[in-house]
Protein backbone atom coordinates (compact mmCIF):
# COMPACT_ATOMS: atom_id res chain seq x y z
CA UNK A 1 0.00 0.00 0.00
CA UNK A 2 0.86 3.32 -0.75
CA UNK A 3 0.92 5.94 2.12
CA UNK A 4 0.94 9.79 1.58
CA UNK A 5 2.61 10.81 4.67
CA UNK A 6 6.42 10.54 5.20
CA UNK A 7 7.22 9.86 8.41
CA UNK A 8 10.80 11.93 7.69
CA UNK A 9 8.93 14.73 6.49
CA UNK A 10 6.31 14.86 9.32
CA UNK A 11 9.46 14.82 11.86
CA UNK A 12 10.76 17.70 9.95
CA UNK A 13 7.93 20.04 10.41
CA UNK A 14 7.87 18.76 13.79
CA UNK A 15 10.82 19.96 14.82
CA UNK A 16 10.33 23.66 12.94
CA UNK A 17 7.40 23.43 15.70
CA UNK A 18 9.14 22.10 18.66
CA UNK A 19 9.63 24.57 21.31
CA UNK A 20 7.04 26.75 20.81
CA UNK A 21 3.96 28.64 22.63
CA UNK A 22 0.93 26.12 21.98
CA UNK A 23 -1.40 28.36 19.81
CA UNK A 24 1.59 29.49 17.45
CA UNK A 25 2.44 25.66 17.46
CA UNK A 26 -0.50 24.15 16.55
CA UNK A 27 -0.78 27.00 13.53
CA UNK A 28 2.57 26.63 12.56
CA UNK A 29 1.75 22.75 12.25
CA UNK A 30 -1.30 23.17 10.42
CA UNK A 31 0.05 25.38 8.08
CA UNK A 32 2.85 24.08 7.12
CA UNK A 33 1.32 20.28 6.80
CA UNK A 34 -1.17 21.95 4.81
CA UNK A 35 1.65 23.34 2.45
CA UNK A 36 3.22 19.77 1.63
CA UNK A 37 0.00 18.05 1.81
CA UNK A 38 -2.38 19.99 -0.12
CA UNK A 39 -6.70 19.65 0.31
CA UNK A 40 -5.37 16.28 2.53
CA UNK A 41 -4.97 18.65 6.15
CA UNK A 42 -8.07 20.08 8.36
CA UNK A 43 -7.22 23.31 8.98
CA UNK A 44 -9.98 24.13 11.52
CA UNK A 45 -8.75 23.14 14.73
CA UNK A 46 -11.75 20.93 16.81
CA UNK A 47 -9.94 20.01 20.13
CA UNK A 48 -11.54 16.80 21.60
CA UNK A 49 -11.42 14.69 24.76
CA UNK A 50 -9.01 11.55 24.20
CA UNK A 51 -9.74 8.79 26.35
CA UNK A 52 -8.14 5.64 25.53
CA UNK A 53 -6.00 3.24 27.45
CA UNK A 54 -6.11 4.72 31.15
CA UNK A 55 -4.91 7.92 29.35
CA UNK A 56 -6.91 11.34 29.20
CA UNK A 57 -5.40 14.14 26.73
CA UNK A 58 -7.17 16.20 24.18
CA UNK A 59 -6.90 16.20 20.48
CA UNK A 60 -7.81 17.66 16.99
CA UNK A 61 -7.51 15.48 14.30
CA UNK A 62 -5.31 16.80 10.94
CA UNK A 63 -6.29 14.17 8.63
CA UNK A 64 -7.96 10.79 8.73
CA UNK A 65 -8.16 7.96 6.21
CA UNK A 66 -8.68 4.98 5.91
CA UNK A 67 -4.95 3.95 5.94
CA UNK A 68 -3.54 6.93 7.73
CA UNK A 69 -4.35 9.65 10.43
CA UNK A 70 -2.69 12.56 11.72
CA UNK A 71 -3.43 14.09 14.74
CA UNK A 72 -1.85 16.75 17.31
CA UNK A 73 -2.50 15.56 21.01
CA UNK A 74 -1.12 16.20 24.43
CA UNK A 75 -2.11 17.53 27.71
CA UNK A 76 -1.44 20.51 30.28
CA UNK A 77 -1.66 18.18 33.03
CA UNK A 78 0.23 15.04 32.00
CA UNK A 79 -1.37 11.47 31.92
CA UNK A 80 0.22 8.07 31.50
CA UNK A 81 -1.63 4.58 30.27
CA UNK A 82 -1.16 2.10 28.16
CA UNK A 83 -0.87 2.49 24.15
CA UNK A 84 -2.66 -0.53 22.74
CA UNK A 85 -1.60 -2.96 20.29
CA UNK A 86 -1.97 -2.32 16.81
CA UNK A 87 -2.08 -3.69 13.42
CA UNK A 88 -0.33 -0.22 11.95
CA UNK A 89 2.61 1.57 13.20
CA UNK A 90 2.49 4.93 15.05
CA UNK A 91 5.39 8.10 14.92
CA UNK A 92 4.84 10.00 17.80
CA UNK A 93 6.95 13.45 17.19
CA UNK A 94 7.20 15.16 20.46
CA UNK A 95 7.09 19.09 20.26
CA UNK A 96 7.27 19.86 24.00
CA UNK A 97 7.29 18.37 27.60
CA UNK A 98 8.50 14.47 27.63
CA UNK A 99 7.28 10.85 27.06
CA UNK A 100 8.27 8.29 29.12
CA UNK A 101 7.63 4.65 27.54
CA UNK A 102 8.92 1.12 28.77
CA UNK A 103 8.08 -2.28 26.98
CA UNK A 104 7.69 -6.07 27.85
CA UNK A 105 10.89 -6.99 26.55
CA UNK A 106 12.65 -4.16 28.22
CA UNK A 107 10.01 -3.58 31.45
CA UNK A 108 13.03 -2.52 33.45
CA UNK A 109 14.11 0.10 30.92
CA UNK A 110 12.69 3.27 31.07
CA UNK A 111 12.78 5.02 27.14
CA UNK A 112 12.59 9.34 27.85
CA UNK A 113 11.83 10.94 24.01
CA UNK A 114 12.28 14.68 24.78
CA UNK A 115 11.01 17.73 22.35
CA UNK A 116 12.73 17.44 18.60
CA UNK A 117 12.59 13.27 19.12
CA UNK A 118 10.89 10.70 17.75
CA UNK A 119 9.44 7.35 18.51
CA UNK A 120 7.63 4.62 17.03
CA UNK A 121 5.02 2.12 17.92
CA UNK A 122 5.54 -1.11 15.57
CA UNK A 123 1.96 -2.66 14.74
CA UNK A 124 1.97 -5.62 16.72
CA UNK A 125 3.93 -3.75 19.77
CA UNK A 126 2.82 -2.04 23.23
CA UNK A 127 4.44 0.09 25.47
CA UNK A 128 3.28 1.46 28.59
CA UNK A 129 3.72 5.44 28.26
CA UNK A 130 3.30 8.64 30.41
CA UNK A 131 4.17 11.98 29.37
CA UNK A 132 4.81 14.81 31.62
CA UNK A 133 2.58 17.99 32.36
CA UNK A 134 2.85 20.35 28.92
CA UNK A 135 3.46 17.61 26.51
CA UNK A 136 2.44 17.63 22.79
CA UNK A 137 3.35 15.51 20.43
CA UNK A 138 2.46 15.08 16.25
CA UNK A 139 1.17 11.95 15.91
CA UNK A 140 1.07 10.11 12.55
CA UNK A 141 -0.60 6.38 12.57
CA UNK A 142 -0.31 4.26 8.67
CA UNK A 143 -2.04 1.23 8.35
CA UNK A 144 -5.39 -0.20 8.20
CA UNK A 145 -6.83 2.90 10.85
CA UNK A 146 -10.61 0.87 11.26
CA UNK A 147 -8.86 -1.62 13.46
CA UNK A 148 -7.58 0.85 16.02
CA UNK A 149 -10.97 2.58 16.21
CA UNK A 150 -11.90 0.21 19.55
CA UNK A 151 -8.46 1.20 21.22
CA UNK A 152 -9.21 4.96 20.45
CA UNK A 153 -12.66 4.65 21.95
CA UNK A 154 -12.46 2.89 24.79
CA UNK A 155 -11.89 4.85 27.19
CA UNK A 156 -15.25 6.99 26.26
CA UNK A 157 -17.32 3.83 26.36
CA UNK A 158 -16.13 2.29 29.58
CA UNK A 159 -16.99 6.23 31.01
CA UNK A 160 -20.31 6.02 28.96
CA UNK A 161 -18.95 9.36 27.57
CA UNK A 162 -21.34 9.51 24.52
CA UNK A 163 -20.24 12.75 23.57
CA UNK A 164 -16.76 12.43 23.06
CA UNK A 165 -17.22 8.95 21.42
CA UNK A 166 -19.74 10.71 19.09
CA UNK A 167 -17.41 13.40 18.10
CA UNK A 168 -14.49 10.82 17.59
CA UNK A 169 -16.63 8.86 15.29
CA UNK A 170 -17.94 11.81 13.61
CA UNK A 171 -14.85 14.30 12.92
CA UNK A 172 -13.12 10.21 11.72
CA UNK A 173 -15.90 9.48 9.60
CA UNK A 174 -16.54 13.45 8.16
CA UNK A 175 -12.61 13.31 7.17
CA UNK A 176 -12.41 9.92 5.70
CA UNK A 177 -15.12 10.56 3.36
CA UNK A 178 -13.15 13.81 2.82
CA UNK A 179 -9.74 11.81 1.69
CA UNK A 180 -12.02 9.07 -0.11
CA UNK A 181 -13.71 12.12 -2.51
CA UNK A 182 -9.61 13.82 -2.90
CA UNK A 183 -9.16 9.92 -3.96
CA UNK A 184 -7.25 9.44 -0.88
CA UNK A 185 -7.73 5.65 0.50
């Protein structure tokens, strides 16, 4: 499958980002995605509770499609959880504060990605995570996105949070048949 995004490129504008006040962040993301990735970017910003995997952070979704997503997400207050397992793989590109991830074959390892870094989530991998108060991070998921819809709303359906599982599955769905009509699978 062919995938739009390059997870090279997305670190790039990361980094131009990194560092900077939150508003003037998030703009300077969204613009400059928008620039490389023409009619493929939201460019309204729709900030959203993300509940999913003991985690709570908020989020507004860049693009979605049915074999890729970009979102911006983070939180003022930090939050830790665990990140799922996957069939795709996930670039986390972390503009401020830290993340803090260990795994099962390394539970006694502690992994710190600080602002300007990267890290990845191979499909088929977990990692328990928490991220420090004032961390933001690009995140860029490729792979067949359906399957990590349950993961992403879990949280909101355990909490019987019908409004923020209603708004995930809308803004998803809205932007997916957005990339579908650009010819974007």
């Amino acid at each position: 499958m062919a995938y739009l995004f390059d997870p090279e490129r997305l670190h790039a504008v990361s980094r131009h980002a990194t560092g900077l006040p939150h508003r003037v962040m998030v703009r300077t993301l969204v613009e400059e995605l928008d620039r490389l990735y023409p009619r493929q970017i939201e460019r309204t910003e729709d900030w959203m509770m993300s509940l999913a995997g003991g985690a709570t952070g908020v989020m507004t979704v860049l693009h979605c499609s049915l074999s890729e997503y970009v979102i911006i997400f983070g939180t003022p207050v930090g939050t830790e959880g665990f990140s799922g397992r996957y069939h795709i793989d996930i670039f986390d590109f972390l503009l401020t504060g830290e993340m803090w991830t260990f795994t099962e074959g390394a539970c006694g390892e502690r992994i710190i990605t600080r602002p300007g870094e990267a890290a990845r989530l191979p499909r088929g991998e977990v990692k328990g995570f928490r991220v420090t108060e004032g961390s933001w991070m690009l995140e860029y998921g490729r792979g067949p996105i359906v399957t990590c819809l349950p993961m992403a709303v879990s949280g909101a359906l355990a909490s019987l949070d019908g409004r923020t599982l209603w708004r995930t599955l809308k803004v998803s769905t809205r932007l997916t048949c957005k990339a579908l009509l650009h010819g974007k699978v």
